[in-house]
Each structure stands twice: as structure tokens, then as C-alpha cells.
C-alpha atoms as a PDB file:
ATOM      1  CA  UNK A   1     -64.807  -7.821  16.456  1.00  0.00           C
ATOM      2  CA  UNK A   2     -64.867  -4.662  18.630  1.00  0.00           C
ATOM      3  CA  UNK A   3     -63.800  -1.281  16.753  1.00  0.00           C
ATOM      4  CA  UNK A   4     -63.435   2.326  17.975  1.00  0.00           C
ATOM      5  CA  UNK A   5     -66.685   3.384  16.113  1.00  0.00           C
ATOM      6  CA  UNK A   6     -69.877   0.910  16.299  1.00  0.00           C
ATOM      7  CA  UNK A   7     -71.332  -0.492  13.288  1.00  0.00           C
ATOM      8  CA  UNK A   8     -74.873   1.006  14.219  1.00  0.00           C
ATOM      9  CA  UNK A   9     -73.325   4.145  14.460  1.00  0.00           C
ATOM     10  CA  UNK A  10     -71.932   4.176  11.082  1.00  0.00           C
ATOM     11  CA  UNK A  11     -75.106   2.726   9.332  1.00  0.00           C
ATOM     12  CA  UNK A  12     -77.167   6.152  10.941  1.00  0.00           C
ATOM     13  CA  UNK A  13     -76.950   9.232   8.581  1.00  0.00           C
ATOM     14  CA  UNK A  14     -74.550  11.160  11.159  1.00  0.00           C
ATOM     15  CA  UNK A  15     -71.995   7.966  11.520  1.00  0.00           C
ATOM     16  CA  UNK A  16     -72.036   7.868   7.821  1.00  0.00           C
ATOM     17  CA  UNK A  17     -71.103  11.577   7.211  1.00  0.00           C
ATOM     18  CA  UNK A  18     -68.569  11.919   9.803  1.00  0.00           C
ATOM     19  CA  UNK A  19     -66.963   8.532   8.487  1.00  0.00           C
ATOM     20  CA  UNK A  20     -66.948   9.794   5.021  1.00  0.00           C
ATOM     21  CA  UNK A  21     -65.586  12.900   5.856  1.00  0.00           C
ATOM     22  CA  UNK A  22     -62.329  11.663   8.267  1.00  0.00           C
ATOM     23  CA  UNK A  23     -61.882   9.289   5.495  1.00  0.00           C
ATOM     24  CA  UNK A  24     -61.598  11.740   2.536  1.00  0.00           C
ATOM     25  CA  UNK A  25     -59.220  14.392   4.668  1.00  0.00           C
ATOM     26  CA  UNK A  26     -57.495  11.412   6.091  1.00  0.00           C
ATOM     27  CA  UNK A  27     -56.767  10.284   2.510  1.00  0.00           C
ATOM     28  CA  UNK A  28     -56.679  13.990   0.887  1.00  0.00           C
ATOM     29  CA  UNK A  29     -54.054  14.880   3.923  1.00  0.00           C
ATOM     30  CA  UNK A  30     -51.731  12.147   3.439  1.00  0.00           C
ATOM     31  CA  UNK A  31     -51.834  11.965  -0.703  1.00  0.00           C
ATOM     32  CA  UNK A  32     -51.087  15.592  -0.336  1.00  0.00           C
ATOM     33  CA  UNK A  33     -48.010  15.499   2.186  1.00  0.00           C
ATOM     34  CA  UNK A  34     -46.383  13.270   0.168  1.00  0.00           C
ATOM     35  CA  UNK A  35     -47.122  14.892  -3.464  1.00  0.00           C
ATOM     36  CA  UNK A  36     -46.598  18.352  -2.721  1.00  0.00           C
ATOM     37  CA  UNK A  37     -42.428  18.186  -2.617  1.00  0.00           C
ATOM     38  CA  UNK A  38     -42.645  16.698  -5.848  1.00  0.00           C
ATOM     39  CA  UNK A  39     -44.899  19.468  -7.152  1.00  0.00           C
ATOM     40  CA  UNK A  40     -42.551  21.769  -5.278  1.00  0.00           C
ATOM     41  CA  UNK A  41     -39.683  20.649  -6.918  1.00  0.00           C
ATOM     42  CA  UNK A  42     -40.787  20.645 -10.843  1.00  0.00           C
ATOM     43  CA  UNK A  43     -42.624  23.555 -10.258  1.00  0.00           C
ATOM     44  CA  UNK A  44     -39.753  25.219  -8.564  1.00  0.00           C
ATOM     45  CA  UNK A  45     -37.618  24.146 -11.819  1.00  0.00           C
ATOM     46  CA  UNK A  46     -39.671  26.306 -14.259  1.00  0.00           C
ATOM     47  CA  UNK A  47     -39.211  29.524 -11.447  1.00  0.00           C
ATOM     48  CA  UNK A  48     -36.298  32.066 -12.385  1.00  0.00           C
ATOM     49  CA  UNK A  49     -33.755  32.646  -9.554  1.00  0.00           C
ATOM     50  CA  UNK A  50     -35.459  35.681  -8.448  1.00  0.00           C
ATOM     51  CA  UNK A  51     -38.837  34.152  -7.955  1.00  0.00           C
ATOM     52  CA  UNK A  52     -37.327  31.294  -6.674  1.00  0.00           C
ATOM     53  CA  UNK A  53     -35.583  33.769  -3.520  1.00  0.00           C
ATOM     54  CA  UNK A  54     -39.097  35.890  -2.941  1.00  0.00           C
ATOM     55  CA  UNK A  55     -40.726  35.731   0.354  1.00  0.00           C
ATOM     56  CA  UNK A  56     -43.329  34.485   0.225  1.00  0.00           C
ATOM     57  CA  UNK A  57     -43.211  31.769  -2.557  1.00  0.00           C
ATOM     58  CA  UNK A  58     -45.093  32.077  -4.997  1.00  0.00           C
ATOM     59  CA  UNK A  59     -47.331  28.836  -5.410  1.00  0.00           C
ATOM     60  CA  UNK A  60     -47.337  28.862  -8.866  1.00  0.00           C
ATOM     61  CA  UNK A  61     -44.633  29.698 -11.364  1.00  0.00           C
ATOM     62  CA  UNK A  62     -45.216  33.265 -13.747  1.00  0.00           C
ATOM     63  CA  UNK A  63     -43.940  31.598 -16.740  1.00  0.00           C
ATOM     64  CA  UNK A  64     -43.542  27.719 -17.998  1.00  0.00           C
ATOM     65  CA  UNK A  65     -40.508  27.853 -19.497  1.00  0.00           C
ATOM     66  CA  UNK A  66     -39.198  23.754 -19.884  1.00  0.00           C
ATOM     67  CA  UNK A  67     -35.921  25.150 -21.990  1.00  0.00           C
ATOM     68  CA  UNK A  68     -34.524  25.164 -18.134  1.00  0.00           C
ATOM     69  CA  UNK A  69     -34.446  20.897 -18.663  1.00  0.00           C
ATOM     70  CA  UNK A  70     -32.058  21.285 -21.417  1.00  0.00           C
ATOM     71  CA  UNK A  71     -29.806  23.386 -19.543  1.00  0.00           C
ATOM     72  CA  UNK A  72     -29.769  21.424 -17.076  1.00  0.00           C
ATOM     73  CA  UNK A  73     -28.501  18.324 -18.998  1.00  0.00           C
ATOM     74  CA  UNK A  74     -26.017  19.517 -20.770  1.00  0.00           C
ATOM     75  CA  UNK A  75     -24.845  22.195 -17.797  1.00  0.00           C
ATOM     76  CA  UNK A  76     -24.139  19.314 -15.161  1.00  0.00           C
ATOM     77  CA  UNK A  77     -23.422  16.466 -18.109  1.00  0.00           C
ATOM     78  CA  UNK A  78     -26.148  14.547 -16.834  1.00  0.00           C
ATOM     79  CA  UNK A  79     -25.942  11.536 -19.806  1.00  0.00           C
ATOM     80  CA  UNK A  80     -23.021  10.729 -18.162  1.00  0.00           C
ATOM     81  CA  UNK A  81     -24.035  10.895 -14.671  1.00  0.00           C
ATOM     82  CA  UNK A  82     -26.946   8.675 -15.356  1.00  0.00           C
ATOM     83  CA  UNK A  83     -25.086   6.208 -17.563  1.00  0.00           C
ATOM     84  CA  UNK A  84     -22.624   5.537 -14.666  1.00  0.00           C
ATOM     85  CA  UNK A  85     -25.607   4.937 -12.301  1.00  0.00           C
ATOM     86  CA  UNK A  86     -27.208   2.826 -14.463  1.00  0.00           C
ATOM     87  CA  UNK A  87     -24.137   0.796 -14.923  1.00  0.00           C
ATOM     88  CA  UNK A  88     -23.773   0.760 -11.231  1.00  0.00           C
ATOM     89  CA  UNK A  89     -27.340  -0.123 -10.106  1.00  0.00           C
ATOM     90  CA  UNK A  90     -27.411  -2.631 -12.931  1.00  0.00           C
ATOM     91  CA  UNK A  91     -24.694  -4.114 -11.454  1.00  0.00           C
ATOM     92  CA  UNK A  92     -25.671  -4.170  -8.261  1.00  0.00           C
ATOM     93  CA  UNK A  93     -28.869  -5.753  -8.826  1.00  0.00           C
ATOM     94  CA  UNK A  94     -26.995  -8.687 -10.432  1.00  0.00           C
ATOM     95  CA  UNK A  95     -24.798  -8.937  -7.480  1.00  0.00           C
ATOM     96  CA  UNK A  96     -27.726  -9.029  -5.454  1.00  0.00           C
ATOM     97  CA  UNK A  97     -29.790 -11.669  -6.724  1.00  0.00           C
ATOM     98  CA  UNK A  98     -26.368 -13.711  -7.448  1.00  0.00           C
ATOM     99  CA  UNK A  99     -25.702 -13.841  -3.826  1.00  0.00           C
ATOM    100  CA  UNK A 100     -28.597 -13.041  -1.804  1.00  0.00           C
ATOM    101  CA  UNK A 101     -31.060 -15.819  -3.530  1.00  0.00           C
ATOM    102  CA  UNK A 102     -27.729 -18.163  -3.532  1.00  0.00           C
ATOM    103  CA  UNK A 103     -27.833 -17.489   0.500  1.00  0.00           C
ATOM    104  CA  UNK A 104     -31.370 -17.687   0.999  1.00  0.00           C
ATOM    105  CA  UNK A 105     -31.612 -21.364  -0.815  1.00  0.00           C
ATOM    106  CA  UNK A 106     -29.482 -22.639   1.279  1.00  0.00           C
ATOM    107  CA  UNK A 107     -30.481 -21.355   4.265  1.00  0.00           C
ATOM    108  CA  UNK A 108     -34.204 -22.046   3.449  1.00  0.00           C
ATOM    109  CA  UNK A 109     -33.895 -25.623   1.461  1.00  0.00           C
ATOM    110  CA  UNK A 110     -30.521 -26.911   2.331  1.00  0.00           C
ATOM    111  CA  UNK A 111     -30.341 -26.230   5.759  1.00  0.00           C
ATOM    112  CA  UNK A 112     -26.567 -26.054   6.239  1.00  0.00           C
ATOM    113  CA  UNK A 113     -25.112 -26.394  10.126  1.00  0.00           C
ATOM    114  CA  UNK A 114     -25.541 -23.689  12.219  1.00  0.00           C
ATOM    115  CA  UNK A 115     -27.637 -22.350   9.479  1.00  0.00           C
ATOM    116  CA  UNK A 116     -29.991 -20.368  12.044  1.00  0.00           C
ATOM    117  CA  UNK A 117     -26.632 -18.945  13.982  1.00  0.00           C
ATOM    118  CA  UNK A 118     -25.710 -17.854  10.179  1.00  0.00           C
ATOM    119  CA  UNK A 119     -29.002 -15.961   9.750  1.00  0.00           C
ATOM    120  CA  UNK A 120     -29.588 -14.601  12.467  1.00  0.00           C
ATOM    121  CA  UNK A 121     -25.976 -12.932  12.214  1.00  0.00           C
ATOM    122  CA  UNK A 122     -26.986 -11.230   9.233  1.00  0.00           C
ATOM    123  CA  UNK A 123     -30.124  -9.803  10.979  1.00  0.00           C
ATOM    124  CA  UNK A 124     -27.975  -8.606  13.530  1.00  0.00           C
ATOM    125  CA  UNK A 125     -26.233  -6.443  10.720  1.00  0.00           C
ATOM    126  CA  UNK A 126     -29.425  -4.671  10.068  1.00  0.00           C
ATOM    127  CA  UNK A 127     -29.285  -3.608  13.645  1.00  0.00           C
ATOM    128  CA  UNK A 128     -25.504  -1.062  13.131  1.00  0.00           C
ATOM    129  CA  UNK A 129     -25.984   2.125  11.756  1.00  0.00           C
ATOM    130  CA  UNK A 130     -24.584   2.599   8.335  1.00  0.00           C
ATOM    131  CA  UNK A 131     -22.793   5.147   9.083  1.00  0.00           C
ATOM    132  CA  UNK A 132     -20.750   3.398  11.596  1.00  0.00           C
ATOM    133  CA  UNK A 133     -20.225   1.247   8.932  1.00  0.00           C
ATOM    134  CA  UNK A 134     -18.769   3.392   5.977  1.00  0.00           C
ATOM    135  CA  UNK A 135     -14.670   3.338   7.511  1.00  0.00           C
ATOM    136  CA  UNK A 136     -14.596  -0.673   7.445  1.00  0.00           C
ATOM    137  CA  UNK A 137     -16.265  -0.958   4.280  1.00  0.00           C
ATOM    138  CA  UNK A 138     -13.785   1.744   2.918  1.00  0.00           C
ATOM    139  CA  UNK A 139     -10.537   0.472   4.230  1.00  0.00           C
ATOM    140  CA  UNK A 140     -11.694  -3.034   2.456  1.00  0.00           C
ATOM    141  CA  UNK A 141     -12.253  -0.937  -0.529  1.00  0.00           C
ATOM    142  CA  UNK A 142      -8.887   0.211  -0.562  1.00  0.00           C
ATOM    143  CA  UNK A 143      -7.157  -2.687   0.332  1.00  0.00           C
ATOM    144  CA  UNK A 144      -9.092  -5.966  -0.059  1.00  0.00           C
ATOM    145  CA  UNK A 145      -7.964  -8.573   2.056  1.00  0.00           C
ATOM    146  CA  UNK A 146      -5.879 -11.913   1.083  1.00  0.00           C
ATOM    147  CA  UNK A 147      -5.694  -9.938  -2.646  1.00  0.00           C
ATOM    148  CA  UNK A 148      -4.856  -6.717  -1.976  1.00  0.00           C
ATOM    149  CA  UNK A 149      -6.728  -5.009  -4.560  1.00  0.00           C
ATOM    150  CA  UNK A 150      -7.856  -1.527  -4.671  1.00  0.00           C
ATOM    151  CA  UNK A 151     -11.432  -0.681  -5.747  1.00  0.00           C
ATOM    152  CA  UNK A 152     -11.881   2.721  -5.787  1.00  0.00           C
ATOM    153  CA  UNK A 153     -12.907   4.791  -8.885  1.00  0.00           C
ATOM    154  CA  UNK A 154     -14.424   1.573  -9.703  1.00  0.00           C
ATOM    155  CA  UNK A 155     -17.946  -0.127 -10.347  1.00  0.00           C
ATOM    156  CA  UNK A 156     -16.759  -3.269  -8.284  1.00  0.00           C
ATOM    157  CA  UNK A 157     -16.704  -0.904  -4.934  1.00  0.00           C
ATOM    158  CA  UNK A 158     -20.833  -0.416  -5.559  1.00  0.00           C
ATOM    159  CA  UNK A 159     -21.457  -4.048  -6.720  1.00  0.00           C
ATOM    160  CA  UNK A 160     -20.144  -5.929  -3.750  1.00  0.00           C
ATOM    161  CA  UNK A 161     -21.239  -4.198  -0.750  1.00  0.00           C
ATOM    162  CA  UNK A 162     -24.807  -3.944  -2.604  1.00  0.00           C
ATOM    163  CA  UNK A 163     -24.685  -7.817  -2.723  1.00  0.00           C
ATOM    164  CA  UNK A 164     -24.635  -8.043   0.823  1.00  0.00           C
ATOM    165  CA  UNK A 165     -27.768  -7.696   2.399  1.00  0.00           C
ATOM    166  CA  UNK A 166     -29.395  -8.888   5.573  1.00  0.00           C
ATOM    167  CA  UNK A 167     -32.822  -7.857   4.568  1.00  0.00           C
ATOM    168  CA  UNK A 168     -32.963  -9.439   0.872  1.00  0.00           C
ATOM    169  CA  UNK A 169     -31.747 -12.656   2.309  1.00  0.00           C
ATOM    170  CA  UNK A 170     -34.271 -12.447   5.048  1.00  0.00           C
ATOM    171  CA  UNK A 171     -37.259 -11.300   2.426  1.00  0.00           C
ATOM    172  CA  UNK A 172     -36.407 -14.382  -0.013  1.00  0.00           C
ATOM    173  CA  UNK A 173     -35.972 -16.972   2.959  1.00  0.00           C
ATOM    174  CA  UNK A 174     -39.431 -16.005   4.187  1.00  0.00           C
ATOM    175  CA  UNK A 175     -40.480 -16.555   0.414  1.00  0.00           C
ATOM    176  CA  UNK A 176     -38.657 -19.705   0.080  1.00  0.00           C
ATOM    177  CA  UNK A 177     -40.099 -21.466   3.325  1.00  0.00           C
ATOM    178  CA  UNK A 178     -43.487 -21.151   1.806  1.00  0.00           C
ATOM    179  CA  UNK A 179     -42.759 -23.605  -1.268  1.00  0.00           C
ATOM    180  CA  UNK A 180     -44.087 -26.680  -0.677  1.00  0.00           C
ATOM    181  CA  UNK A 181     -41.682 -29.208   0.466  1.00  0.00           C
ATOM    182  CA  UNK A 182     -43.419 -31.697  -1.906  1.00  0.00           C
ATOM    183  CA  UNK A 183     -42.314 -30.081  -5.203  1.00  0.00           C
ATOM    184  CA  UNK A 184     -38.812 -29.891  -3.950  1.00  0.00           C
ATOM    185  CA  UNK A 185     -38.751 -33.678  -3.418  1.00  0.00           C
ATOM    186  CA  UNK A 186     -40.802 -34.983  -6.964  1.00  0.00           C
ATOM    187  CA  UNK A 187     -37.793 -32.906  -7.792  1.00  0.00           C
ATOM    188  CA  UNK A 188     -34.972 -34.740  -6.067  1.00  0.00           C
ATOM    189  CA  UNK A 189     -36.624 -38.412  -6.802  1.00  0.00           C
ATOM    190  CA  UNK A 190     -36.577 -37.581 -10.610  1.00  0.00           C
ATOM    191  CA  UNK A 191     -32.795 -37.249  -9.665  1.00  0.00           C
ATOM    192  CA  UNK A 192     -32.908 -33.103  -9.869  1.00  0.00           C
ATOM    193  CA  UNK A 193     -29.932 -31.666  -8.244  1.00  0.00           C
ATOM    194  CA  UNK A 194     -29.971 -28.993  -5.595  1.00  0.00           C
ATOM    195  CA  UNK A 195     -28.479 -26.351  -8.366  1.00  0.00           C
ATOM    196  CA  UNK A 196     -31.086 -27.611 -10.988  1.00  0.00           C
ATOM    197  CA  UNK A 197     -34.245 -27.470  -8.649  1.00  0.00           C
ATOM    198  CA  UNK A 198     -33.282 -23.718  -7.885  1.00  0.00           C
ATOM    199  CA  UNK A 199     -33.007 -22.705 -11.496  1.00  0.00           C
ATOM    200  CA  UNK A 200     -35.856 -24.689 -12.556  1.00  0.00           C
ATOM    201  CA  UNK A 201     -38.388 -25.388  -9.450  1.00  0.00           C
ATOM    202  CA  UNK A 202     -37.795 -22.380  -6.867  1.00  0.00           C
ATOM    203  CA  UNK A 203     -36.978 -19.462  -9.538  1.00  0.00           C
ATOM    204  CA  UNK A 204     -40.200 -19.636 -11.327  1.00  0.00           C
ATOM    205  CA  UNK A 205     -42.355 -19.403  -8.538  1.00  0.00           C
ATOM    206  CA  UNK A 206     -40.383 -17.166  -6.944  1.00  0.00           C
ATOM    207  CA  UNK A 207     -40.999 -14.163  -9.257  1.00  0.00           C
ATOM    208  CA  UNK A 208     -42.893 -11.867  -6.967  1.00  0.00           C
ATOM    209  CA  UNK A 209     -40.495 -11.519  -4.042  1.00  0.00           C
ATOM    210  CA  UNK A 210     -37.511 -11.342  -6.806  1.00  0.00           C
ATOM    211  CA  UNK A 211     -39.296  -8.587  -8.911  1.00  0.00           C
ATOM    212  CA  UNK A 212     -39.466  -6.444  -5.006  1.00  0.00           C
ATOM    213  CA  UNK A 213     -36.219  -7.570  -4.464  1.00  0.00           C
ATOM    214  CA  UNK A 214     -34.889  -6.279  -7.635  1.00  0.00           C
ATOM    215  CA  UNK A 215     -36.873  -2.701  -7.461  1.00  0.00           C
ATOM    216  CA  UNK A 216     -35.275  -2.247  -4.128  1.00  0.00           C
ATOM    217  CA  UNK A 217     -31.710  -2.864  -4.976  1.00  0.00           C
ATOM    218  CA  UNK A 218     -32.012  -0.765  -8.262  1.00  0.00           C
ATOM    219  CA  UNK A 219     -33.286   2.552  -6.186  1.00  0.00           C
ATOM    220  CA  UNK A 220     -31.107   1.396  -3.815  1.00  0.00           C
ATOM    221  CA  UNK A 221     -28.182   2.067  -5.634  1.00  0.00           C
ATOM    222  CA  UNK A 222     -29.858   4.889  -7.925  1.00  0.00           C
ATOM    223  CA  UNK A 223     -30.409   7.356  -4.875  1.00  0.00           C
ATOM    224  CA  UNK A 224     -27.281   6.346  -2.870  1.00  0.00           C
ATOM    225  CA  UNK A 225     -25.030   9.353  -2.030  1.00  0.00           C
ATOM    226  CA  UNK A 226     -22.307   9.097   0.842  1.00  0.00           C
ATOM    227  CA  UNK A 227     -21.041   5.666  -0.162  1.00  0.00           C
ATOM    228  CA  UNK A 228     -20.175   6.647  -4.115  1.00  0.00           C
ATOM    229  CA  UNK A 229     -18.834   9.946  -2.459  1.00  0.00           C
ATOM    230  CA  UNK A 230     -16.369   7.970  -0.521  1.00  0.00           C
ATOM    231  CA  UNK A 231     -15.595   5.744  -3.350  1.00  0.00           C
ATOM    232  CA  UNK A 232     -16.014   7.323  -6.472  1.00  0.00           C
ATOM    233  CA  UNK A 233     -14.401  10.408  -6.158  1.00  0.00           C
ATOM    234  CA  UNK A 234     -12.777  11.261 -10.422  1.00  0.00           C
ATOM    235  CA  UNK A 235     -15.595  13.253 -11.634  1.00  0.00           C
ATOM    236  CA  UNK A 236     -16.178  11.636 -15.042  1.00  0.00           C
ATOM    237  CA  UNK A 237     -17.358   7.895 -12.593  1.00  0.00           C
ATOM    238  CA  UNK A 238     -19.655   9.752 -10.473  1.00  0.00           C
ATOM    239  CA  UNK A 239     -23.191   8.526  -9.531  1.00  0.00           C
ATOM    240  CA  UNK A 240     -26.098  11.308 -10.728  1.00  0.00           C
ATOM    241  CA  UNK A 241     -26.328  11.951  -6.514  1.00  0.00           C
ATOM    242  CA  UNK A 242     -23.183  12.980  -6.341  1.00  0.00           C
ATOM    243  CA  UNK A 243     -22.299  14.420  -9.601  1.00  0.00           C
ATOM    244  CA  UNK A 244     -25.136  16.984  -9.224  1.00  0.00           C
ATOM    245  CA  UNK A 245     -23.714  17.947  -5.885  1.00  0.00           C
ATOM    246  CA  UNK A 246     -20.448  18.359  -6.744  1.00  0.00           C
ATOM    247  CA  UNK A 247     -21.435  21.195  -9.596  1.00  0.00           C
ATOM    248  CA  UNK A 248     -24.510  22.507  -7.271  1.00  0.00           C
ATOM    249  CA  UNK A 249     -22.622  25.597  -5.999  1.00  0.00           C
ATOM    250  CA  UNK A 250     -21.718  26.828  -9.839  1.00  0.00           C
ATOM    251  CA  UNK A 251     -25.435  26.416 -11.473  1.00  0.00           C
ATOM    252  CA  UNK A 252     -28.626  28.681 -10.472  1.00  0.00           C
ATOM    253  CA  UNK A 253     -31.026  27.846  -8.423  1.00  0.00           C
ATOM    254  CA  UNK A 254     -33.651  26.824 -10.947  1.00  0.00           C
ATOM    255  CA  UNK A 255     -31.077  24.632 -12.956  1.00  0.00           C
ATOM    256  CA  UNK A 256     -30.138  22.521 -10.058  1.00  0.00           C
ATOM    257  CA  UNK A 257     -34.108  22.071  -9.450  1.00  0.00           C
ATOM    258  CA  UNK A 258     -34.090  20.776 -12.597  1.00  0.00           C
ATOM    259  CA  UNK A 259     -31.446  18.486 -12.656  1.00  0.00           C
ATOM    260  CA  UNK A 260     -33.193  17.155  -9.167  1.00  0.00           C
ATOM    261  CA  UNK A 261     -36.339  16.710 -11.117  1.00  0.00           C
ATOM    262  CA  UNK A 262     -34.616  14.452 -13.973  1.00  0.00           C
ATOM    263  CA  UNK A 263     -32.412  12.236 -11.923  1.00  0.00           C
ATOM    264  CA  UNK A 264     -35.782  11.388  -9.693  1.00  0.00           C
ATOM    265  CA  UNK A 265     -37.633  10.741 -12.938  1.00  0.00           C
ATOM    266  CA  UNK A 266     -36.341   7.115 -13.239  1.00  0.00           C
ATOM    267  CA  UNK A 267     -37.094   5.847  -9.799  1.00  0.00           C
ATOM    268  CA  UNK A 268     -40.424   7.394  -9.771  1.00  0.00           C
ATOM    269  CA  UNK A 269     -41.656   5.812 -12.619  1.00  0.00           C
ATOM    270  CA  UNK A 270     -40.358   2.699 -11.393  1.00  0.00           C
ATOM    271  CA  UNK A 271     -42.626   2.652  -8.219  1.00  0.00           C
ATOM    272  CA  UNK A 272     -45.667   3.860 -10.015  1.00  0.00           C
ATOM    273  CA  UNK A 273     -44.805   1.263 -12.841  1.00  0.00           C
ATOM    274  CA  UNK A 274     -44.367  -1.622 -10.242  1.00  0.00           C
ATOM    275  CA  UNK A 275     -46.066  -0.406  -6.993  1.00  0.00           C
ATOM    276  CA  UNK A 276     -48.559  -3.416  -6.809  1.00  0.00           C
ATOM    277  CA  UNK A 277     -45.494  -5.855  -7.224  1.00  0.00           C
ATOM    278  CA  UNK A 278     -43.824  -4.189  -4.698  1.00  0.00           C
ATOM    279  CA  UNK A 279     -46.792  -5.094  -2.233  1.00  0.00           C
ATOM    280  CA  UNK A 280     -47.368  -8.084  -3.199  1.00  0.00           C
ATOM    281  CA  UNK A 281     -43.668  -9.111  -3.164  1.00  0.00           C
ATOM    282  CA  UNK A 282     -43.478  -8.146   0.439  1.00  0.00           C
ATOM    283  CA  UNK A 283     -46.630  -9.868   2.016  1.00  0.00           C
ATOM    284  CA  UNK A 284     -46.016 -12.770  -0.387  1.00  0.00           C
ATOM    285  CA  UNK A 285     -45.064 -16.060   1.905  1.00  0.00           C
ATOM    286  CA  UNK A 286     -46.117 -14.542   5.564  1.00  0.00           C
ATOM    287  CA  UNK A 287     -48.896 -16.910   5.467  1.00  0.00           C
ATOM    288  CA  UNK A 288     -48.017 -21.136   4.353  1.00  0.00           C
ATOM    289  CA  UNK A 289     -50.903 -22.989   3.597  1.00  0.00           C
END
């Protein structure tokens, strides 16, 4: 296999530096762009209003003063803010795995009629803008068809559009085509039923591309902002996103920081918890065999 860089040159003393070296400020430069705003921001947290508005920053803050946290929680009521958006993306992860695995059996193992038209529809979705999106999905909101109900100021506006998802169905169909079309049919000739092979057969080995699944929809909804603006709009039912915005303007600089810093604390430690299943989810059933 041809590379840019010979292996002979890389096995003399001079290949071996310069790869060594590209290597550590490759790695160095990109660990760095994407640490430094979260440095920035807790850092920025413990910095009083006046430091904060100097020119130039300071890198480093004069004084570590954490009583700033407290403030913020109790300044911009952030229990509540982050019990309604755990109610919401705990929702909306059941929603999702309710109807998105539901979709992806049957387009993977049942193979309904026009099952491929049906798919590919839903990767066509992925193709609109969301934001051309947002007045549809409102005026259902308001008015849902055939039973005229009105979700906003509700969890059910957040649950069902989160259910929805081209890309989950797409990620779990991939998954699903790589089960061995032998275990599904021991199944069915010790008189299994199509229900009853999902829950039991395809389920259980299924866990990787369900645990990326379910990471995804949970940040999903956790860091959402314009759609829970649009629908959620009585203070005490806001999402963290948007209940932090709405009291920015009235709170110092440093407080908001802070309030930044402990609404991303959840999702953070969720991708550094689960980052290898994450991977592994997503390359899991590209390859069959």
C-alpha cells in the first residue's frame, strides 16, 4: 500500500523525528482546540465581572472563588430547569427506542411492501433543514390533526417529534441487517413470533447500537434550544437551554458562566462515561460476516 511518506523514510532517524513530531502537534493542536472553550468557560465562571470585561483576558483567574456555583443555582432556579429536562430527555429517549427500533425491525426483518420507498423517504428527511421545519412541526403542536389537541407547555410536544428520526432508524437497520438470518429462523421454527423474536432474539444482541442510540437522543434533547423555545414558553416548564437564556440579561457575567458550566456538566460526563460505546455503536454492523 502506497502512503504519502515511505516506510524507509520513517525507519531512518530523520523520518522518525519529523513523524513523531507532526504527530504530537497534530494531536496536542487538536486536543487543545477542542478543550480550551471548556477551560474558558469554568475558568471564566470563577472571574469577577470586571476581570471578566478587561482587555486583554486574563488567562488565568486572580481568585478561585466556587461560592459563584451556588449562586448560580439558586439565582436562575436551576433544580428546576434540569428536572424538566431530565423529564423531557427521559422521555424522549423512550419515545425513541419505542418507535425507531419498532421501524427499523420491520424494515430490516419483516420487509413490509414498498419497504425500501418507506426508508428511503425518511432519509430524504435528513436532507430539509430544521429550521424550515420548526412552522409545520409547530402548527401540529398546536393543533394535532384528526384529535385536535394542543401540546404546548407540555412534555408530549418534546417526546413525539424526538421519536421521529431518520437517522436512528437508519443506524439500527444497518445494525439489524447484520444478525444472522439463521437465528431469526431457529426462532420462527420453535414457533417464536415476530414480537417475541424482537424482545428476546434481536434486543439482546443489539445492545451496542441501542446504548449510541440512546446517548444521542438524551443530549439530543438535553442541549436542544429553539424547539422548547417555541413550545415551552411558561417559565416554570422550561428546558435548562432556555431557562438560562431567558434570565441571562438580569445575572452577571460570571453567574451566567456558571450556570453554562453546570447545565454542560451532565452531557459531558456522559460522553467521557460512554465514549467507547459511542464508537463502537456506530461502526457496529458496517461489515456482515
Amino acid at each position: 500500500m502506497r502512503t504519502l511518506v515511505s516506510p524507509l523514510a520513517l525507519r531512518t532517524p530523520r523520518g522518525r523525528i519529523v513523524y513523531w513530531t507532526v504527530l504530537v502537534l497534530t494531536v496536542v493542536g487538536f486536543t487543545g482546540a477542542f478543550v480550551f472553550p471548556l477551560y474558558w468557560m469554568v475558568t471564566g465562571a470563577l472571574k469577577s465581572p470586571d476581570e471578566l470585561a478587561q482587555i486583554p483576558p486574563s488567562f488565568f483567574p486572580k481568585t478561585f472563588d466556587f461560592q459563584v456555583y451556588a449562586d448560580a443555582w439558586e439565582q436562575l432556579q436551576l433544580g428546576v430547569f434540569l428536572k424538566n429536562t431530565a423529564l423531557y430527555a427521559g422521555g424522549a429517549w423512550l419515545f425513541t427506542l419505542a418507535v425507531d427500533v419498532s421501524a427499523a425491525y420491520a424494515l430490516s426483518k419483516l420487509r413490509p411492501v414498498l419497504g425500501k420507498l418507506v426508508l428511503g423517504a425518511m432519509l430524504a428527511t435528513l436532507m430539509i433543514p430544521p429550521m424550515v421545519l420548526l412552522l409545520p412541526m409547530y402548527l401540529v403542536a398546536k393543533d394535532v390533526p384528526v384529535v385536535h389537541a394542543d401540546l404546548l407547555n407540555t412534555p408530549w410536544a418534546i417526546w413525539l417529534p424526538a421519536a421521529a428520526n431518520g437517522f436512528f432508524v437508519f443506524l439500527l437497520k444497518r445494525f439489524f441487517d447484520s444478525i444472522p438470518k439463521e437465528l431469526l429462523e431457529a426462532a420462527e421454527i420453535d414457533g417464536a413470533s415476530p414480537l417475541r423474536i424482537l424482545w428476546s432474539i434481536v434486543l439482546p444482541v443489539s445492545r451496542p447500537i441501542l446504548g449510541v442510540v440512546s446517548i444521542l437522543s438524551v443530549v439530543t434533547a438535553w442541549k436542544d434550544f429553539v424547539w422548547p423555545l417555541l413550545v415551552l414558553p411558561e417559565t416554570e416548564k422550561m428546558s435548562i437551554s432556555v431557562g438560562i437564556a431567558s434570565l441571562s440579561a438580569q445575572m452577571p457575567q460570571n453567574v451566567l458562566i456558571a450556570s453554562l458550566v453546570i447545565a454542560s456538566l451532565p452531557t459531558i460526563l456522559v460522553f467521557f462515561i460512554f465514549q467507547k460505546n459511542i464508537m463502537s455503536g456506530l461502526t457496529a454492523g458496517s461489515l456482515k460476516g
